[in-house]
PDB file of N, CA and C in Angstrom:
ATOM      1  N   UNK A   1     -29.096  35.776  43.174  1.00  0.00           N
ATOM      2  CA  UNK A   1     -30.351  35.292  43.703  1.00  0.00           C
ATOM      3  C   UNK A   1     -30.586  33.835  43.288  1.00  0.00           C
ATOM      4  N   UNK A   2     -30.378  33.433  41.735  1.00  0.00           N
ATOM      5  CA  UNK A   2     -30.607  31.439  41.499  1.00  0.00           C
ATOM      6  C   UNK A   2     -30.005  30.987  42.484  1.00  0.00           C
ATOM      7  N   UNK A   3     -28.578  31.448  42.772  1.00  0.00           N
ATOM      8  CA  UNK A   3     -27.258  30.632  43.557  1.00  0.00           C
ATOM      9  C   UNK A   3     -28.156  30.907  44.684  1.00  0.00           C
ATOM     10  N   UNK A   4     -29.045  31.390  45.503  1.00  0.00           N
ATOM     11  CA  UNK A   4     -29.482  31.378  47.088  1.00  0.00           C
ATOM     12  C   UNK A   4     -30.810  30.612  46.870  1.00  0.00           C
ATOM     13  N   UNK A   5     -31.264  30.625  45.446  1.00  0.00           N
ATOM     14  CA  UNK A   5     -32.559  29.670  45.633  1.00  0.00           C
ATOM     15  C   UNK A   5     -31.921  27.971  44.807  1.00  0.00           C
ATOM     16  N   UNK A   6     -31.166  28.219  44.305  1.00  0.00           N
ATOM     17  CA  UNK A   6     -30.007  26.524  44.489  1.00  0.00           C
ATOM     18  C   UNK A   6     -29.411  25.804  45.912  1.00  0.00           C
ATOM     19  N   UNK A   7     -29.606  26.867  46.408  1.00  0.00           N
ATOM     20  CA  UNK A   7     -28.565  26.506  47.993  1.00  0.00           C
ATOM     21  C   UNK A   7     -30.166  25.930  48.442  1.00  0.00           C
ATOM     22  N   UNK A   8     -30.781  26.976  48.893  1.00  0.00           N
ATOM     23  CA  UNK A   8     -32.035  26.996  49.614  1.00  0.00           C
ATOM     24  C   UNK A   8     -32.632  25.554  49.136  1.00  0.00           C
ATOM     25  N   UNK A   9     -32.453  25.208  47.620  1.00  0.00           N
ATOM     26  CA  UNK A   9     -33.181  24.036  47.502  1.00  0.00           C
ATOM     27  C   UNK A   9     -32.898  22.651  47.745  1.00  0.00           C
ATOM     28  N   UNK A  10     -31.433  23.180  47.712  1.00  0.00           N
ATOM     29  CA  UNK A  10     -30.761  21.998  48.050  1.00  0.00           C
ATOM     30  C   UNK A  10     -30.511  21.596  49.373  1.00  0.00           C
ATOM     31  N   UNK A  11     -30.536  22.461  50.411  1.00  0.00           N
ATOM     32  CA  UNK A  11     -30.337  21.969  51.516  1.00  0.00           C
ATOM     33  C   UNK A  11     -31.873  22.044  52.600  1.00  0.00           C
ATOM     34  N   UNK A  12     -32.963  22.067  51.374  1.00  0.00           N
ATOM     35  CA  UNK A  12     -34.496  22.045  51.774  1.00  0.00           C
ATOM     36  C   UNK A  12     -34.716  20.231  51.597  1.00  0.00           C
ATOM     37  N   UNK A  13     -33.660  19.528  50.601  1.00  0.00           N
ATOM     38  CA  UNK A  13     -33.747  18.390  49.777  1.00  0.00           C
ATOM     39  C   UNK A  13     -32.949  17.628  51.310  1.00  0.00           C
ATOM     40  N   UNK A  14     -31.897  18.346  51.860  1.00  0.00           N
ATOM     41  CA  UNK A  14     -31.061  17.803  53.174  1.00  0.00           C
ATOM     42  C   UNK A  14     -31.859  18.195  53.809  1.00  0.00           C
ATOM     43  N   UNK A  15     -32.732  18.696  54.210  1.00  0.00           N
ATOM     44  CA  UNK A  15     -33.652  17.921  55.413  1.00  0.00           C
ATOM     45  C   UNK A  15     -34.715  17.645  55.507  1.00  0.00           C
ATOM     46  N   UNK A  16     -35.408  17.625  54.073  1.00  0.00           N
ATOM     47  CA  UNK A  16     -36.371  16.278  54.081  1.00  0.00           C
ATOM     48  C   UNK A  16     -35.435  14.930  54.181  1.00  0.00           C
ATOM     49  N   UNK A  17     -34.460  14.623  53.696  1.00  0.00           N
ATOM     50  CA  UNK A  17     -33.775  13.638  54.053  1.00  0.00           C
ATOM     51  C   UNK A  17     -33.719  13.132  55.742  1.00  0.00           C
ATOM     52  N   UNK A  18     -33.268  14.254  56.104  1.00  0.00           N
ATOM     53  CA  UNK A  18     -33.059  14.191  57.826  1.00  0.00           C
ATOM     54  C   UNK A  18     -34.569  13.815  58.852  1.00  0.00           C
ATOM     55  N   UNK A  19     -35.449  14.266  58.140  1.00  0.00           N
ATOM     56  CA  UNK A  19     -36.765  14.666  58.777  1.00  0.00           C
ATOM     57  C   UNK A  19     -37.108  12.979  58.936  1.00  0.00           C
ATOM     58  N   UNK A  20     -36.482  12.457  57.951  1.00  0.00           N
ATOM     59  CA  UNK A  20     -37.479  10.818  57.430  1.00  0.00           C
ATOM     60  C   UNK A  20     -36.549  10.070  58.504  1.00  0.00           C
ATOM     61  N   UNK A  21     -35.671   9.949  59.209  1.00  0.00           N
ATOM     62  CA  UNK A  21     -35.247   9.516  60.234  1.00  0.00           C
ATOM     63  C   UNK A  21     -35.374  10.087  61.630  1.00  0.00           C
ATOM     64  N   UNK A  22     -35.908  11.099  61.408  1.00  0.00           N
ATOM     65  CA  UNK A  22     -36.217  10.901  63.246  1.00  0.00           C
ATOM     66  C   UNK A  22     -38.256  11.013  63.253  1.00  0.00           C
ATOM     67  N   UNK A  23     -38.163  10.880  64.269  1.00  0.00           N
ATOM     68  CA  UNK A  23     -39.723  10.495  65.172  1.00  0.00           C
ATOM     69  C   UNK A  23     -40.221  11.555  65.875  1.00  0.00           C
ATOM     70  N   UNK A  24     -41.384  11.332  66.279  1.00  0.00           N
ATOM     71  CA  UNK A  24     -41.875  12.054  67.206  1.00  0.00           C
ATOM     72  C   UNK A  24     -43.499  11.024  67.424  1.00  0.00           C
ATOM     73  N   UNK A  25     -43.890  11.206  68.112  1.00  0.00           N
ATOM     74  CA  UNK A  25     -45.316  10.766  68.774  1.00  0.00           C
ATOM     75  C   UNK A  25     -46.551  11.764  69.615  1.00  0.00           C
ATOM     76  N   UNK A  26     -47.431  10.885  68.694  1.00  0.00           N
ATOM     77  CA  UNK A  26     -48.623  11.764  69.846  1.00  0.00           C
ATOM     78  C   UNK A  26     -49.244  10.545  70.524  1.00  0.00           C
ATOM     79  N   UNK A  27     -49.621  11.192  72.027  1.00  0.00           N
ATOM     80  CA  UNK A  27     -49.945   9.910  72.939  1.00  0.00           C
ATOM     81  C   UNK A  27     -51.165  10.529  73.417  1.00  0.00           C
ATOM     82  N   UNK A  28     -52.262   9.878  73.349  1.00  0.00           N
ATOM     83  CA  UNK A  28     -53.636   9.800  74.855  1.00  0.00           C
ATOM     84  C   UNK A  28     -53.429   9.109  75.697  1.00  0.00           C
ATOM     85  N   UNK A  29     -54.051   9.575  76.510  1.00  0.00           N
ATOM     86  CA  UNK A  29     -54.493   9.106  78.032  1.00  0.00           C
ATOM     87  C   UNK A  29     -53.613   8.075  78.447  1.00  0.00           C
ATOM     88  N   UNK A  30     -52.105   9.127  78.685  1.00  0.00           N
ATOM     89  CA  UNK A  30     -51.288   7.711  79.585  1.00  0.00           C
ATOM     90  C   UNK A  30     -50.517   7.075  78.450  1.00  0.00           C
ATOM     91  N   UNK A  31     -50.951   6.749  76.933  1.00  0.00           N
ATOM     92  CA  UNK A  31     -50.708   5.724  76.771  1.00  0.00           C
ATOM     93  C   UNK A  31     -51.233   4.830  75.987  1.00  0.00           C
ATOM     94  N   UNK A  32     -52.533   5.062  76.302  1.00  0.00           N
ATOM     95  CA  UNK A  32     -53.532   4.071  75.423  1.00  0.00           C
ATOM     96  C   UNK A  32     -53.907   4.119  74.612  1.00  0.00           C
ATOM     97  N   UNK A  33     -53.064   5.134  73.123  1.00  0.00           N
ATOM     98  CA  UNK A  33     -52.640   4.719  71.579  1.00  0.00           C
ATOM     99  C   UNK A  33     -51.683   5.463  71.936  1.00  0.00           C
ATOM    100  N   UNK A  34     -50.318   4.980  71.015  1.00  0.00           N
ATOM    101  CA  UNK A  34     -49.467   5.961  70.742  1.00  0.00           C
ATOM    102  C   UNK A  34     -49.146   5.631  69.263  1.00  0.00           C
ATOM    103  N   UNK A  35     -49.226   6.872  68.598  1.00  0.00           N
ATOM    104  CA  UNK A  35     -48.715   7.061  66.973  1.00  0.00           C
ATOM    105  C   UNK A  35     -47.487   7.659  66.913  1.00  0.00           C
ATOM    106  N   UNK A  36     -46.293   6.776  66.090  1.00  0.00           N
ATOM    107  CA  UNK A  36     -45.395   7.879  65.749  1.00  0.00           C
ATOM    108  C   UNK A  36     -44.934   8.064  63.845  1.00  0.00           C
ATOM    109  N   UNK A  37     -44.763   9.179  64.630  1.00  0.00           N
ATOM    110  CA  UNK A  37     -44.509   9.628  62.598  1.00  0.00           C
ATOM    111  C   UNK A  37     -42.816  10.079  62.474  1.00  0.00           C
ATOM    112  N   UNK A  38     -42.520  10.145  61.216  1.00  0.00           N
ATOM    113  CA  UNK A  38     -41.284  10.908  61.238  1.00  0.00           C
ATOM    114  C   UNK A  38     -42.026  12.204  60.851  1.00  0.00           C
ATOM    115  N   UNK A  39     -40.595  12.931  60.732  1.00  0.00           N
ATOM    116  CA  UNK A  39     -40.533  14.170  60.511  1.00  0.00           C
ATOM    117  C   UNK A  39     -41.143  14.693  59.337  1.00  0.00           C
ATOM    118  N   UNK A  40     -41.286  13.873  58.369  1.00  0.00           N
ATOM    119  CA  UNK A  40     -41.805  13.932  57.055  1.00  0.00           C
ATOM    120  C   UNK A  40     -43.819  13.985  57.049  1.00  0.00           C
ATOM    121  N   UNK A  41     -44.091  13.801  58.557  1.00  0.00           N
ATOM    122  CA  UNK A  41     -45.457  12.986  58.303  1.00  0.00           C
ATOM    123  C   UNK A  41     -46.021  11.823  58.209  1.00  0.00           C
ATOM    124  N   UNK A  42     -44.779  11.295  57.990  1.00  0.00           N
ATOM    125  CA  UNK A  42     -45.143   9.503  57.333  1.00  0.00           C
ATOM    126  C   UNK A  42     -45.604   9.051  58.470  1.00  0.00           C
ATOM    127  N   UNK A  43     -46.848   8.320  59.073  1.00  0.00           N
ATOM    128  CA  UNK A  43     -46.944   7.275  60.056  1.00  0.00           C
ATOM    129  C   UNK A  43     -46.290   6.172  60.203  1.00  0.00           C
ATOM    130  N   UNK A  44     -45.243   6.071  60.779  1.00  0.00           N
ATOM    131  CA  UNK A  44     -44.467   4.516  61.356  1.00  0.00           C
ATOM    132  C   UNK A  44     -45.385   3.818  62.329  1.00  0.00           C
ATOM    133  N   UNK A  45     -46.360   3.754  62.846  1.00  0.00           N
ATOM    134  CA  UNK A  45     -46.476   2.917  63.630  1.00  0.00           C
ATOM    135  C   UNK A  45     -47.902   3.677  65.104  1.00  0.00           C
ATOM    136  N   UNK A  46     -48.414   2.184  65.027  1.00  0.00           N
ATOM    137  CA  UNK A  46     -49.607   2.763  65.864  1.00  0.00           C
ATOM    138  C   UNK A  46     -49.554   1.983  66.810  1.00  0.00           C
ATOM    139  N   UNK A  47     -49.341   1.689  68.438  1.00  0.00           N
ATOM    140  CA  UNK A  47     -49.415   0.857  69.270  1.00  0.00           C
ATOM    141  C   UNK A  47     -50.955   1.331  69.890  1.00  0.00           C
ATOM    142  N   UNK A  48     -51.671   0.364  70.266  1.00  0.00           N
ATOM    143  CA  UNK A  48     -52.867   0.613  70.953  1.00  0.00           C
ATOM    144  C   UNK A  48     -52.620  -0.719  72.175  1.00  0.00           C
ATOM    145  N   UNK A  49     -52.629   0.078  73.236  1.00  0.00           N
ATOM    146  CA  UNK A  49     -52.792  -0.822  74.559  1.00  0.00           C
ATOM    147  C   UNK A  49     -53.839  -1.889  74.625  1.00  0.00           C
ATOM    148  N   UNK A  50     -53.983  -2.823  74.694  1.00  0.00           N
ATOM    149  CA  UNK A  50     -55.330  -3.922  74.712  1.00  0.00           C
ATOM    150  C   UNK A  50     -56.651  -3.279  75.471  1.00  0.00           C
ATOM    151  N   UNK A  51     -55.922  -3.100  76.635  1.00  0.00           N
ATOM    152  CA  UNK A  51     -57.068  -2.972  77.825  1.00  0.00           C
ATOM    153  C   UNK A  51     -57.759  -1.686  77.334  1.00  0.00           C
ATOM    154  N   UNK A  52     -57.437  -1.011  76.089  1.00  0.00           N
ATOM    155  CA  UNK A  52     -58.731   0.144  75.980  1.00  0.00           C
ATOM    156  C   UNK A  52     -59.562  -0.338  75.153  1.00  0.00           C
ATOM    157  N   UNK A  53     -59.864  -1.599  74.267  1.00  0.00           N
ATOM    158  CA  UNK A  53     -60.695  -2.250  74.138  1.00  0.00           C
ATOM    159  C   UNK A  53     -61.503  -3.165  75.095  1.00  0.00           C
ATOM    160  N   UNK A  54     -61.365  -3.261  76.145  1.00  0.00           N
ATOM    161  CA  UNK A  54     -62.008  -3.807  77.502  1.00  0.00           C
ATOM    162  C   UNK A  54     -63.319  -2.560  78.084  1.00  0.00           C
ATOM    163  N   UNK A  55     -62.583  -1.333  77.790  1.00  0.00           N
ATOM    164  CA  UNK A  55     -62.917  -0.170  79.023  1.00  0.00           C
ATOM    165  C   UNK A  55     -64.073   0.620  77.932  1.00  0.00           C
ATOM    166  N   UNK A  56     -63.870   0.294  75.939  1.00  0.00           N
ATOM    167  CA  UNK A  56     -64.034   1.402  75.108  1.00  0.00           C
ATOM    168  C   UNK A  56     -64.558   0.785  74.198  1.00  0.00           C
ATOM    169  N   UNK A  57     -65.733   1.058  73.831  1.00  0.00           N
ATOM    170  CA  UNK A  57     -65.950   1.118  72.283  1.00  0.00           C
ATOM    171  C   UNK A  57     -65.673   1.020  70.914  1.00  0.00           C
ATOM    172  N   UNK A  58     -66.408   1.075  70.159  1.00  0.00           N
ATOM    173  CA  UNK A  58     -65.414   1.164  68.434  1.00  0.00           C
ATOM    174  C   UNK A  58     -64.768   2.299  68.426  1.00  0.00           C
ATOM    175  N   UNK A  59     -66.015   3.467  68.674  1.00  0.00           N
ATOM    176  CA  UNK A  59     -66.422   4.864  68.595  1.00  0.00           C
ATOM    177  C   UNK A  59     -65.319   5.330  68.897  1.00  0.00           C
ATOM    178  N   UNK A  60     -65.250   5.310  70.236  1.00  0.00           N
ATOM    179  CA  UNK A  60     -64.130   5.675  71.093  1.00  0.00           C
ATOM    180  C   UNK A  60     -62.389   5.828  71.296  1.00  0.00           C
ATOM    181  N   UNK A  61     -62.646   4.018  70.450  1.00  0.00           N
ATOM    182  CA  UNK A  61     -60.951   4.107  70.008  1.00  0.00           C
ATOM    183  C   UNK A  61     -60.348   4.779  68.984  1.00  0.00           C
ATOM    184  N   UNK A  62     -61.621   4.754  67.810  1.00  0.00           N
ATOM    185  CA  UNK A  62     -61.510   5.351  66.829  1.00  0.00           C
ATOM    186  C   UNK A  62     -60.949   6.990  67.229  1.00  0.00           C
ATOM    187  N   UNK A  63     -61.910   7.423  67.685  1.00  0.00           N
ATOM    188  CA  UNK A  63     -61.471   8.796  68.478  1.00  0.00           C
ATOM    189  C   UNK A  63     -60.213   9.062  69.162  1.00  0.00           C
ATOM    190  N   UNK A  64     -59.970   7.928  69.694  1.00  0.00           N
ATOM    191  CA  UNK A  64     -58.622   8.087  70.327  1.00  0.00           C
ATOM    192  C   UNK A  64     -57.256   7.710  69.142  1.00  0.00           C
ATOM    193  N   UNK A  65     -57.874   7.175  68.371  1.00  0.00           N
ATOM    194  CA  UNK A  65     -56.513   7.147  66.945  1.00  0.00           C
ATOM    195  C   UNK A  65     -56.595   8.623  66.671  1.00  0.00           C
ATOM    196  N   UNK A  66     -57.550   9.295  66.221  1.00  0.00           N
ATOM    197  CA  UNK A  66     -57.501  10.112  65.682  1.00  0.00           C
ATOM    198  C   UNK A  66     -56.878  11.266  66.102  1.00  0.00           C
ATOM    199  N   UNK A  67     -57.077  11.192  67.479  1.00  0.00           N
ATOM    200  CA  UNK A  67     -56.297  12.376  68.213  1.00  0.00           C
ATOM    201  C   UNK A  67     -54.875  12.163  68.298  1.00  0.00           C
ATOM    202  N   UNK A  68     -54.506  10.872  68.893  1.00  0.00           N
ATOM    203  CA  UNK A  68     -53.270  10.083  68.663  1.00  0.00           C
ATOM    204  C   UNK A  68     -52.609  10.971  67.343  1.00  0.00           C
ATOM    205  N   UNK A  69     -53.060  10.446  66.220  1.00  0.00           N
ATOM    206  CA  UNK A  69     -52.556  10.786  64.775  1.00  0.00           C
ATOM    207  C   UNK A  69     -52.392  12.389  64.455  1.00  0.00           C
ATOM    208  N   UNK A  70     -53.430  12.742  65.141  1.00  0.00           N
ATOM    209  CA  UNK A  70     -53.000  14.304  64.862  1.00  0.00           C
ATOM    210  C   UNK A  70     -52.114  15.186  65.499  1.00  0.00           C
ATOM    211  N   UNK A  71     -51.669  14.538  67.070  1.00  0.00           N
ATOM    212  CA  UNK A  71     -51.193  15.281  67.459  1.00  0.00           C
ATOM    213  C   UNK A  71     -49.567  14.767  66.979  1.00  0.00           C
ATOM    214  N   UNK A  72     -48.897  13.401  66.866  1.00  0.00           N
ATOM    215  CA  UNK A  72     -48.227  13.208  65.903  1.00  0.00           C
ATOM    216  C   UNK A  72     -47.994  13.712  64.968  1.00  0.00           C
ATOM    217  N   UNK A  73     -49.211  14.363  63.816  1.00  0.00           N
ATOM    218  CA  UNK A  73     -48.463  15.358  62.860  1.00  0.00           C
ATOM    219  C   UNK A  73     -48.368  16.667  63.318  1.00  0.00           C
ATOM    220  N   UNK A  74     -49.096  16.762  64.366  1.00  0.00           N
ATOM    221  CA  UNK A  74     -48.851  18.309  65.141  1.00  0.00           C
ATOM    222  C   UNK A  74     -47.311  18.760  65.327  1.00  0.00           C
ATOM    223  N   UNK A  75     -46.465  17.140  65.956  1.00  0.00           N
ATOM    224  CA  UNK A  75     -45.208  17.246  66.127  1.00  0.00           C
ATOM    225  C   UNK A  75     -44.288  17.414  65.033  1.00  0.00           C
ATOM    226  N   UNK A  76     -44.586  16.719  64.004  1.00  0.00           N
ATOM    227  CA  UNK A  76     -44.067  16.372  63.034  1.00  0.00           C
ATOM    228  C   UNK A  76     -43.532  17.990  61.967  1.00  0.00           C
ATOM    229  N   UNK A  77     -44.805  18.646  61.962  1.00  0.00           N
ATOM    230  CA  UNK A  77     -45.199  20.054  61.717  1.00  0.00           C
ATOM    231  C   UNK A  77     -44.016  21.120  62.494  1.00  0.00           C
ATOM    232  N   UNK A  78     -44.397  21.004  63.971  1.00  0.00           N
ATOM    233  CA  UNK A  78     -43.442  21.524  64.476  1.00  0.00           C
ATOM    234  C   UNK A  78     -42.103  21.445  64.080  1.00  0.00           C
ATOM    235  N   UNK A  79     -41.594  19.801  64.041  1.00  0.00           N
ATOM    236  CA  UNK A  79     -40.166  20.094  63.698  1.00  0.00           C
ATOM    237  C   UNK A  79     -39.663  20.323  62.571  1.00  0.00           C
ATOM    238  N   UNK A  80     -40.813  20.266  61.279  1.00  0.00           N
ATOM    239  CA  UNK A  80     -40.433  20.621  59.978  1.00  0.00           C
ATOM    240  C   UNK A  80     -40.116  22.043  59.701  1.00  0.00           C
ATOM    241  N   UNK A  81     -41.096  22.717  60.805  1.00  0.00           N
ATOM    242  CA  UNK A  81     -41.330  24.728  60.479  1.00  0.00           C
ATOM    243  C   UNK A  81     -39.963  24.702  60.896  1.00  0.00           C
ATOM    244  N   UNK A  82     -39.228  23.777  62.345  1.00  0.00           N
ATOM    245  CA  UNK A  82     -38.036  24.628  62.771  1.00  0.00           C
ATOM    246  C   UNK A  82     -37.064  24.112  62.020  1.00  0.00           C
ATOM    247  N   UNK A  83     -37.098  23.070  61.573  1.00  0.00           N
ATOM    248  CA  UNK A  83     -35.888  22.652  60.445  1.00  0.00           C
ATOM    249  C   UNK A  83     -35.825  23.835  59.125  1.00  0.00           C
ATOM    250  N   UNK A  84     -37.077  23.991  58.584  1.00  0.00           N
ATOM    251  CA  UNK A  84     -37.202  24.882  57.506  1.00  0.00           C
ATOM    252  C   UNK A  84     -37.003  26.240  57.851  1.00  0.00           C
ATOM    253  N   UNK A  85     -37.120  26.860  58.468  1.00  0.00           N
ATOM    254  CA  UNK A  85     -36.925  28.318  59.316  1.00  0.00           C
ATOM    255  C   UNK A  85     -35.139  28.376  59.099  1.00  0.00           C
ATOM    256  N   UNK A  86     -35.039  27.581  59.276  1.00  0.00           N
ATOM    257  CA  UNK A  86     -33.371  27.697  59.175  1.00  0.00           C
ATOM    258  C   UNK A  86     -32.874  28.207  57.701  1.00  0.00           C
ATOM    259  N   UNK A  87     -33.405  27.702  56.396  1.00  0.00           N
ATOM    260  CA  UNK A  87     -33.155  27.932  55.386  1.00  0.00           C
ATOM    261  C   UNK A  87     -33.968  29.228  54.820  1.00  0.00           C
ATOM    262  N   UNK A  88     -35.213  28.957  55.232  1.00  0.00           N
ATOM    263  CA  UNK A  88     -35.822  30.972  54.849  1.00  0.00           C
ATOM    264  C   UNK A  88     -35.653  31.873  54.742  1.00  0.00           C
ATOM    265  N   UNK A  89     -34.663  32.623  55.596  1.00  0.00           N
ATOM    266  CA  UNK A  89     -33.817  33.423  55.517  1.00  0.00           C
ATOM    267  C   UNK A  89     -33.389  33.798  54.476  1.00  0.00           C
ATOM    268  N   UNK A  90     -32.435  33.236  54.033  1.00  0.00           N
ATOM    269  CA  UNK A  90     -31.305  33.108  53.047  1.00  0.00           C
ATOM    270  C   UNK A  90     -31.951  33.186  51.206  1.00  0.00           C
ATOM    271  N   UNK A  91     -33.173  33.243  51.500  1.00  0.00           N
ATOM    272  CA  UNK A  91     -34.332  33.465  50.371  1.00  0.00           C
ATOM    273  C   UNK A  91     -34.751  34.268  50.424  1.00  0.00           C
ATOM    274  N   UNK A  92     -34.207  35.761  49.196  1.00  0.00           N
ATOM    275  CA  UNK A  92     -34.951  37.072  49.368  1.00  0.00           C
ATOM    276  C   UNK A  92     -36.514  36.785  48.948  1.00  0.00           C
ATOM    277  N   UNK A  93     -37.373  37.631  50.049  1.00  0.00           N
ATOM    278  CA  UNK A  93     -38.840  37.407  49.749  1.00  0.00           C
ATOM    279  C   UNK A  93     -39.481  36.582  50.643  1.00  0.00           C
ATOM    280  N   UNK A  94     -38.623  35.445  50.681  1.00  0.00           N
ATOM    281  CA  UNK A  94     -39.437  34.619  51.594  1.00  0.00           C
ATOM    282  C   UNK A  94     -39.110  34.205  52.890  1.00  0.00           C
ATOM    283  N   UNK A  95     -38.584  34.926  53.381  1.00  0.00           N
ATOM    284  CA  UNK A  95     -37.978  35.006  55.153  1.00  0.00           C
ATOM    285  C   UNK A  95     -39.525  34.927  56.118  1.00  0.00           C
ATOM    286  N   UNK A  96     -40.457  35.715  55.561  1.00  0.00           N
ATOM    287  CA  UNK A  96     -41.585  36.018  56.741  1.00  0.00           C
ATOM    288  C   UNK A  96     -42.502  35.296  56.244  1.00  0.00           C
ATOM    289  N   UNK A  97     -42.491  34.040  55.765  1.00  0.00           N
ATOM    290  CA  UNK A  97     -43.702  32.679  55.288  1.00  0.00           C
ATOM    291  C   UNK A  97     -44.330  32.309  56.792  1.00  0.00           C
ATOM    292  N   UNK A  98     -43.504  32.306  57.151  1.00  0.00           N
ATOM    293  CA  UNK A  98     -44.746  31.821  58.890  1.00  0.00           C
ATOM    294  C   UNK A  98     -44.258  30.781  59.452  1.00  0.00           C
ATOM    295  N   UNK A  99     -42.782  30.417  58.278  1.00  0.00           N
ATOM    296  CA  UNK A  99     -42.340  29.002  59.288  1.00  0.00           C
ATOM    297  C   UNK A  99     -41.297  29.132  60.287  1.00  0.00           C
TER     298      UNK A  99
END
């Protein structure tokens, strides 16, 4: 059982590694913020289109980061459960965690 929770940890350590190089994004309306994060969560980067400060508010954009940002870690989430799902298994006890 150590030797499957040594493996398990170690190749939990290989893909947080993996996770921090790839991306994913959450986008509103078209376009007009896009956030992307890696796999880890980390925010890389927020583009906001100009022209939704023309059309929008403080309020508004604000709102639109926020959704932006969450649905970015929404993704981010996603691909961590299916990266991690892979190694659960192989851990008596903890196969049915929910990821």
């Amino acid at each position: 059982m150590l030797g499957n929770l040594f493996e398990a940890k170690k190749k939990a350590e290989e893909i947080k590694n993996r996770l921090e190089h790839i991306t994913v994004t959450g986008e509103v309306e078209n376009g007009a913020v896009v956030v992307t994060c890696n796999g880890n969560r980390k925010v890389m980067d927020i583009k906001i289109n100009p022209s939704v400060f023309n059309v929008r508010g403080r309020e508004e954009v604000e709102e639109l980061i926020t959704v932006a940002v969450n649905r970015a870690l929404e993704q981010a989430d996603q691909l961590m459960a299916a990266e991690m799902k892979s190694i659960m298994p192989n851990i008596p006890g903890l196969g049915n965690l929910g990821f």
